[in-house]
Protein backbone atom coordinates (compact mmCIF):
# COMPACT_ATOMS: atom_id res chain seq x y z
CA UNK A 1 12.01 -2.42 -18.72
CA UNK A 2 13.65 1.24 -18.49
CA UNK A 3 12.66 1.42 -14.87
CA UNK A 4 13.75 -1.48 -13.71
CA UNK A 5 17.14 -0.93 -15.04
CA UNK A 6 17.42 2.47 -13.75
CA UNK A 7 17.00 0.65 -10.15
CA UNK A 8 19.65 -1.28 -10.77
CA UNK A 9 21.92 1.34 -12.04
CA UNK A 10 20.65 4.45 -9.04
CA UNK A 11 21.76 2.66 -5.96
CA UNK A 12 21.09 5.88 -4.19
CA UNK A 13 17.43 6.19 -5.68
CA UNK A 14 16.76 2.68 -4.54
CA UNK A 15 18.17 3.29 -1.23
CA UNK A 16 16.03 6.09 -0.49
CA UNK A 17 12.64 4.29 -1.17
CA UNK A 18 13.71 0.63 -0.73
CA UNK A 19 11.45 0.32 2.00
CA UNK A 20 8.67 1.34 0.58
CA UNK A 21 9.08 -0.66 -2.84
CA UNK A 22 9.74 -3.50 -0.90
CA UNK A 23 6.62 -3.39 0.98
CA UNK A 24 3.33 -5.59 -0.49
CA UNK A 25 0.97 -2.64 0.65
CA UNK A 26 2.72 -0.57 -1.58
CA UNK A 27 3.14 -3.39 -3.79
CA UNK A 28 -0.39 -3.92 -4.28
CA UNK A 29 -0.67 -0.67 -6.12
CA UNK A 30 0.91 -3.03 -9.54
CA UNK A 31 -3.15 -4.05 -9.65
CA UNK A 32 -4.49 -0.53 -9.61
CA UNK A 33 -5.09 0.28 -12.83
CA UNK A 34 -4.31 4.48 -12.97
CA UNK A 35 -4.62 6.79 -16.45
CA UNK A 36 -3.78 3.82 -19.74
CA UNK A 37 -2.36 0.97 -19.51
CA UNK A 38 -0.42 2.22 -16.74
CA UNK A 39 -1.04 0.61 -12.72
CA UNK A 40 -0.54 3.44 -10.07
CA UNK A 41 2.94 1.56 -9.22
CA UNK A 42 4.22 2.62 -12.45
CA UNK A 43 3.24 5.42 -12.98
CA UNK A 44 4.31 6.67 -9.37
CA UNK A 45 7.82 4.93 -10.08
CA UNK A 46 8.09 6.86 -13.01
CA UNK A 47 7.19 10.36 -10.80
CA UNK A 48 9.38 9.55 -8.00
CA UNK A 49 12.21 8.86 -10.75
CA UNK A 50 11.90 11.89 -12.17
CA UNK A 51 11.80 14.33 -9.58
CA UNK A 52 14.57 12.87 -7.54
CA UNK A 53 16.70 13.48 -10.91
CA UNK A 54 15.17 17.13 -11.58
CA UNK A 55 15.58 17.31 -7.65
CA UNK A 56 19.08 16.36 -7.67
CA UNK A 57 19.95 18.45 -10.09
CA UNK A 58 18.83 21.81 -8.68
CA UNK A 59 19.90 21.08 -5.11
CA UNK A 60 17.00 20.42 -3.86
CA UNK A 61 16.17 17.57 -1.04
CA UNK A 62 15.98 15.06 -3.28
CA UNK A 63 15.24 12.46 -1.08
CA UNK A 64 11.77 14.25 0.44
CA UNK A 65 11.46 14.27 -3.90
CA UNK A 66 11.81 10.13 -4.53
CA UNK A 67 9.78 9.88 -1.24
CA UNK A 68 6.90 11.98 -2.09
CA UNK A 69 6.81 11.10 -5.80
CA UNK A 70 6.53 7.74 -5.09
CA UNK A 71 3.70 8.25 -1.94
CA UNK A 72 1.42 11.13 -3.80
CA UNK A 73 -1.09 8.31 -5.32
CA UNK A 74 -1.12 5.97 -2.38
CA UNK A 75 -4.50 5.86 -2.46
CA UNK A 76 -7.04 3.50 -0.68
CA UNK A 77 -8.56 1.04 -3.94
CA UNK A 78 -8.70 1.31 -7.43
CA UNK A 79 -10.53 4.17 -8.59
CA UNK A 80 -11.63 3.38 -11.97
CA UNK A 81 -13.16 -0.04 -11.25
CA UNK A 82 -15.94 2.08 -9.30
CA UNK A 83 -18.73 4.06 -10.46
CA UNK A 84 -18.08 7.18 -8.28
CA UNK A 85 -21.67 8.44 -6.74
CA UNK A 86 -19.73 11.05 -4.18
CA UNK A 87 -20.44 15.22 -5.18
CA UNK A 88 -18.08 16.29 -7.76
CA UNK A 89 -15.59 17.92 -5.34
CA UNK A 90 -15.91 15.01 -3.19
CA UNK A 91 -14.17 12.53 -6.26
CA UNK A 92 -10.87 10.81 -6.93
CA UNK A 93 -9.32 13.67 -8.45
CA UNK A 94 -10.16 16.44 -5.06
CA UNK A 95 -10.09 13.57 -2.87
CA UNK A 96 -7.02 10.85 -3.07
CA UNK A 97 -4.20 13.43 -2.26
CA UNK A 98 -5.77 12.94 1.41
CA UNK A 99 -6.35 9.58 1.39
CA UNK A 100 -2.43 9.13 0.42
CA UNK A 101 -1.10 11.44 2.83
CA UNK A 102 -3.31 9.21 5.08
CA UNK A 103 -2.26 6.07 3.97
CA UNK A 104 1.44 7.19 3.97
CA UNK A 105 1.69 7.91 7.28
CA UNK A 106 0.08 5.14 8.86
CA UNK A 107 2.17 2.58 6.50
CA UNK A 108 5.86 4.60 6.40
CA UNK A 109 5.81 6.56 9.97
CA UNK A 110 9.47 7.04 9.19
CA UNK A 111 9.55 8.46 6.17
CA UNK A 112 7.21 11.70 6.76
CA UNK A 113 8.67 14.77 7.34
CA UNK A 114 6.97 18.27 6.65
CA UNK A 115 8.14 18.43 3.13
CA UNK A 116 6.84 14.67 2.35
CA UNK A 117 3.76 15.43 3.59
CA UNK A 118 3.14 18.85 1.82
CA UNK A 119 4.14 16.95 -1.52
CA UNK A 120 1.84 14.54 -0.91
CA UNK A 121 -1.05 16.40 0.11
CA UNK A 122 -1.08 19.31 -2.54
CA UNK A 123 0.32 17.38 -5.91
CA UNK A 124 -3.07 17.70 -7.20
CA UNK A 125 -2.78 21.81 -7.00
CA UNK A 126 -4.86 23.48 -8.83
CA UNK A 127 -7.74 20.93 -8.04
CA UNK A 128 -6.51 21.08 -4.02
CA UNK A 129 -7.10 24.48 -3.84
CA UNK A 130 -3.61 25.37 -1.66
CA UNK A 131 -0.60 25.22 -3.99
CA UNK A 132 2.78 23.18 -2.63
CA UNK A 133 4.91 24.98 0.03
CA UNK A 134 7.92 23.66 -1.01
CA UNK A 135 9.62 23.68 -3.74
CA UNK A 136 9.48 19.95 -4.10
CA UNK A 137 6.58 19.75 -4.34
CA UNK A 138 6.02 21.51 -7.26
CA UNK A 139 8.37 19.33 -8.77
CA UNK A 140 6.16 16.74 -8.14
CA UNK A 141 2.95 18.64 -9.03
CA UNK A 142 4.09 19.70 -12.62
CA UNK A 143 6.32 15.91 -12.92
CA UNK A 144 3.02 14.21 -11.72
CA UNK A 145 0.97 16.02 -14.90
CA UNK A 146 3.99 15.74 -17.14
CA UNK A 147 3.83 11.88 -16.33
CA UNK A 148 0.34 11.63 -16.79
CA UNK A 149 0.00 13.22 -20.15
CA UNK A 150 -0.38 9.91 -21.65
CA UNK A 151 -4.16 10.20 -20.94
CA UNK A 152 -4.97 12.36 -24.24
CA UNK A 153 -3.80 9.72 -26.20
CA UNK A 154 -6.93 8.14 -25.89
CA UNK A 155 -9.57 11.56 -25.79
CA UNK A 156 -12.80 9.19 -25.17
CA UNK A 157 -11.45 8.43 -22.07
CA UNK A 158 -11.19 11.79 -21.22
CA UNK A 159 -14.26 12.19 -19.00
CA UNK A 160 -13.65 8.56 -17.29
CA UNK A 161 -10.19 10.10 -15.94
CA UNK A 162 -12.11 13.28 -14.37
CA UNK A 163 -14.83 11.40 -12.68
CA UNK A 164 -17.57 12.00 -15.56
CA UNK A 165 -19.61 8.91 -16.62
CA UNK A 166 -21.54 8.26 -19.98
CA UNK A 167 -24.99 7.41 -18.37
CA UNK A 168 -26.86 4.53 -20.51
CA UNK A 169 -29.46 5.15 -23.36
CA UNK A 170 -31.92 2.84 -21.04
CA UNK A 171 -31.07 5.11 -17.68
């Protein structure tokens, strides 16, 4: 796999978030199933990747980038196994930036700084209504939509990914 030999190769990259890849919390996100065939694991690999690089380039702290890419879905459960019953602006896609800001600081203490935790928080901007402080974090914002673009290859899955269910002929 591309990614996994890009960890080999970045020993930099993997010493930033080592901790974090290495830790079966995190880990568990390989079963969470996120937009595809994709689990939230790899497709927040594949963020945190590519805004330390973009990061890295353009002087930026690229090390609140790999941290924050890799933390901005580290969401309680899996989201699409559910049927979601909460108000609209209540759903995955208002909600999870919270619950992995949440998560992230109870499970990597030492990791959060100010910039981390703005990343985190606001990489759903424009559906979290305040846009990133930092300018990592709209690295990660505009990496995390770039990333997640593989959604249209499949348009009836559209409304699944936005928290809109198909109700039943028989409901």
């Amino acid at each position: 796999m591309k990614i996994d030999r890009y960890l080999k190769k970045d020993t930099e990259y993997y010493s930033i978030v080592k901790d974090i890849l290495e830790n079966p919390e995190f880990l568990r996100r390989k079963e969470f199933r996120h937009h595809g065939n994709r689990t939230v694991y790899d497709h927040s690999l594949a963020v945190s990747i590519l805004s330390y690089r973009i990061a890295k380039r353009f002087h930026l702290d690229y090390k609140s980038a790999a941290i924050g890419g890799l933390l901005h879905d580290f969401y309680y459960k899996p989201w699409q196994e559910v049927k979601d019953s909460r108000p609209f602006f209540k759903k995955h896609g208002f909600a999870h930036a919270g619950e992995a800001l949440k998560n992230s600081k109870v499970y990597f203490p030492n990791l959060m700084n100010k910039r981390v935790e703005d990343i985190i928080k606001k990489h759903m901007f424009p559906l979290n209504i305040k846009p990133p402080m930092c300018r990592e974090g709209w690295v990660i914002t505009c990496v995390d939509k770039y990333v997640s673009m593989e959604i249209f290859k499949n348009v009836k899955n559209l409304p699944r990914y936005i928290g809109i269910y198909k109700r039943n002929k028989s409901n």
